[in-house]
C-alpha atoms as a PDB file:
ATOM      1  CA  UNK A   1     -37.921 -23.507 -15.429  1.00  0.00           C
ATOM      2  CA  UNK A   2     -34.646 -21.717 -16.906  1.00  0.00           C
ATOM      3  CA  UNK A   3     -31.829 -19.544 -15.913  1.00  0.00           C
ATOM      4  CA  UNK A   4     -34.003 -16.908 -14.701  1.00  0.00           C
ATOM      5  CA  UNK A   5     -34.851 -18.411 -11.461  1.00  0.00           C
ATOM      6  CA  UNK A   6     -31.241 -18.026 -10.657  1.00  0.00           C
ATOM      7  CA  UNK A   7     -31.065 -14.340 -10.157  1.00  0.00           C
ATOM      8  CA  UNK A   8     -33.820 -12.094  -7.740  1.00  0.00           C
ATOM      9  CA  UNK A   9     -34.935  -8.593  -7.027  1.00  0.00           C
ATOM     10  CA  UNK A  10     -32.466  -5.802  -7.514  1.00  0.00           C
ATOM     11  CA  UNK A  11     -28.615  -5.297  -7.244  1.00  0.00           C
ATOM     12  CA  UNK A  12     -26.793  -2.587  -5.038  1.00  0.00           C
ATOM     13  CA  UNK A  13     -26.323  -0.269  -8.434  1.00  0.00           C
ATOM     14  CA  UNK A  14     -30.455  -0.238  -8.845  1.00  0.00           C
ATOM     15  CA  UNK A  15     -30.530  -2.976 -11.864  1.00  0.00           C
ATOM     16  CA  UNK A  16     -32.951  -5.313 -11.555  1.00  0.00           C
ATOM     17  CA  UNK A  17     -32.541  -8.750 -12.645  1.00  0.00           C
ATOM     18  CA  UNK A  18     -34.375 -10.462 -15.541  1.00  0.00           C
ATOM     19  CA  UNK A  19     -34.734  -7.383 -17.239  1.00  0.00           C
ATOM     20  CA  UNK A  20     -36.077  -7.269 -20.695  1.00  0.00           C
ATOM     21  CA  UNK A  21     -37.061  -4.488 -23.030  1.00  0.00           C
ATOM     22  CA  UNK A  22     -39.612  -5.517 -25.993  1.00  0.00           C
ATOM     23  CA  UNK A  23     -40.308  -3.065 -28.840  1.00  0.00           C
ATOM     24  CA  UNK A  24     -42.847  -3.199 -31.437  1.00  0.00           C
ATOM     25  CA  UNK A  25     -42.497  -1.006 -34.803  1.00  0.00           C
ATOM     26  CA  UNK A  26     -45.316  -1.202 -37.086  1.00  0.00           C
ATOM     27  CA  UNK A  27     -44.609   0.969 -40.351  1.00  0.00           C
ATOM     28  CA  UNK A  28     -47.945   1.474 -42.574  1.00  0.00           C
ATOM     29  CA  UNK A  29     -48.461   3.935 -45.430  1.00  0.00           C
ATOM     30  CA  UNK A  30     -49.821   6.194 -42.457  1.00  0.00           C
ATOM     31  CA  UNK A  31     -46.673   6.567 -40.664  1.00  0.00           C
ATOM     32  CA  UNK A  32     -44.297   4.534 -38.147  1.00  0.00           C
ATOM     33  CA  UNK A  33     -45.200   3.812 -34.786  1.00  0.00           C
ATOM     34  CA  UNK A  34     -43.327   2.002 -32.208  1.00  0.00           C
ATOM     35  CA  UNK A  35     -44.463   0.592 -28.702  1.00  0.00           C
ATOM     36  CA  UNK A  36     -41.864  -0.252 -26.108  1.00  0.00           C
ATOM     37  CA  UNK A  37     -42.870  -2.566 -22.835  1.00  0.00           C
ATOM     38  CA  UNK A  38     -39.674  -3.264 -20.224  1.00  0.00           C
ATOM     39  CA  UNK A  39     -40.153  -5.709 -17.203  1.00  0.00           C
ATOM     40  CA  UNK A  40     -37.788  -7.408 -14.720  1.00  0.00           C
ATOM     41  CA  UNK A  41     -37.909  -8.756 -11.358  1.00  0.00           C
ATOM     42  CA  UNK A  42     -39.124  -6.679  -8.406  1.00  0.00           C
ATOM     43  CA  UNK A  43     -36.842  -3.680  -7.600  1.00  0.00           C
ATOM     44  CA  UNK A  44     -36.161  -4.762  -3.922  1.00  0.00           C
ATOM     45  CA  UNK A  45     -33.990  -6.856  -1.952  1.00  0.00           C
ATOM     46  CA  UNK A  46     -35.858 -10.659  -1.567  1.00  0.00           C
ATOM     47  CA  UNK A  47     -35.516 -13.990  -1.583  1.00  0.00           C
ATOM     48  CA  UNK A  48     -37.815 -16.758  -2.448  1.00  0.00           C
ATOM     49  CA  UNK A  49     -36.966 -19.299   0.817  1.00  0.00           C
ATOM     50  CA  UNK A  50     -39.507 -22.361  -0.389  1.00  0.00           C
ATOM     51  CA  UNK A  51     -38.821 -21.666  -3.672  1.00  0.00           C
ATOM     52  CA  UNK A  52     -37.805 -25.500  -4.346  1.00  0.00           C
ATOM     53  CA  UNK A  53     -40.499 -26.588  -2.776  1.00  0.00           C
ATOM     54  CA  UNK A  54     -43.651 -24.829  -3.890  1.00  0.00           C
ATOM     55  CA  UNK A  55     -44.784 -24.024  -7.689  1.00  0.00           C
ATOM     56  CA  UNK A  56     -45.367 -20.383  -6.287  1.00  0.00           C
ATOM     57  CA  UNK A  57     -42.978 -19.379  -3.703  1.00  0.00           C
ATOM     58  CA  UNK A  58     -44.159 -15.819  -1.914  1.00  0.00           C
ATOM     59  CA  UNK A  59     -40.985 -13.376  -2.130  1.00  0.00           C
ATOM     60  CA  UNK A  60     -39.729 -12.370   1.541  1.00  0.00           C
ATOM     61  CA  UNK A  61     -38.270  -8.809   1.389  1.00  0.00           C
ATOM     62  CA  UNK A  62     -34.482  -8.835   2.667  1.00  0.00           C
ATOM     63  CA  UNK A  63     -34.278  -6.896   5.952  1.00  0.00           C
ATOM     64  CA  UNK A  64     -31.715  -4.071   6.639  1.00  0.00           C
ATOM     65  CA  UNK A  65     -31.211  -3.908   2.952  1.00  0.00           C
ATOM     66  CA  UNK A  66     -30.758  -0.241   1.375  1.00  0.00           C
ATOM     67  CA  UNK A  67     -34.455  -0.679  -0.581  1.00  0.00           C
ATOM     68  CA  UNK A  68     -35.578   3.419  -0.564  1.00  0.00           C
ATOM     69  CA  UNK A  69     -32.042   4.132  -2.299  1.00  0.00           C
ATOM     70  CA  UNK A  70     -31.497   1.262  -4.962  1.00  0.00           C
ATOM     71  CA  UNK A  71     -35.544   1.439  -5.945  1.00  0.00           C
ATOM     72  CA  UNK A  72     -35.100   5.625  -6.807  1.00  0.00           C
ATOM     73  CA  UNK A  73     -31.636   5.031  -8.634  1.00  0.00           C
ATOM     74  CA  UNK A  74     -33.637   1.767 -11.140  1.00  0.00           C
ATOM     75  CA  UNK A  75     -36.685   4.459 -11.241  1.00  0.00           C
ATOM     76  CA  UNK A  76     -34.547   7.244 -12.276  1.00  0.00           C
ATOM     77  CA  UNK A  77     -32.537   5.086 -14.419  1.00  0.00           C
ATOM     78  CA  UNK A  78     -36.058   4.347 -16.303  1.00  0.00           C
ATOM     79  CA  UNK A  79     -37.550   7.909 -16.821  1.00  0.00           C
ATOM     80  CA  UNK A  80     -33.607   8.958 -17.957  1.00  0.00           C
ATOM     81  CA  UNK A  81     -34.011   5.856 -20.535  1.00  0.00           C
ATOM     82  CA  UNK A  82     -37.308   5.860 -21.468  1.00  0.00           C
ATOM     83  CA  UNK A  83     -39.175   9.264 -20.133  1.00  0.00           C
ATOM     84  CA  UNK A  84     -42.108   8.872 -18.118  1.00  0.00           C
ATOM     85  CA  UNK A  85     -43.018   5.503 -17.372  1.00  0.00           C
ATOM     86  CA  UNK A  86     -46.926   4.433 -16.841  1.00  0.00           C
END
């Protein structure tokens, strides 16, 4: 399964765990062109409670956990990085 099950949703500075950028540069006689794809783990507070139990545990959000505030900071932290993000 790997390391990555170890770590969930997003930390009280607004990173997210598991996240991984990707970039793709093709160079041709045309020009250069890059394409850049970032993912991670869900940008909330959760846990996975079954998760040793069932192949595909359903994430429970974490009540009375600061979600609003941590998801704008990793959003704003992507647009800042990257610009606007589809």
């Amino acid at each position: 399964a790997g390391v990555r099950f170890h770590s969930r949703g997003i930390g009280a500075d607004g990173h997210v765990s598991n996240f991984v950028e990707t970039e793709q540069v093709v160079v041709s006689d045309a020009g250069t062109s890059s394409y850049v794809v970032v993912r991670g783990s869900i940008p909330l507070f959760w846990q996975e409670g079954e998760a040793l139990v069932t192949l595909k545990p359903s994430p429970a959000v974490m009540p009375g956990k600061p979600h609003s505030a941590t998801m704008h900071t990793h959003l704003q932290r992507l647009t800042r990085t990257y610009g606007h993000v589809a």
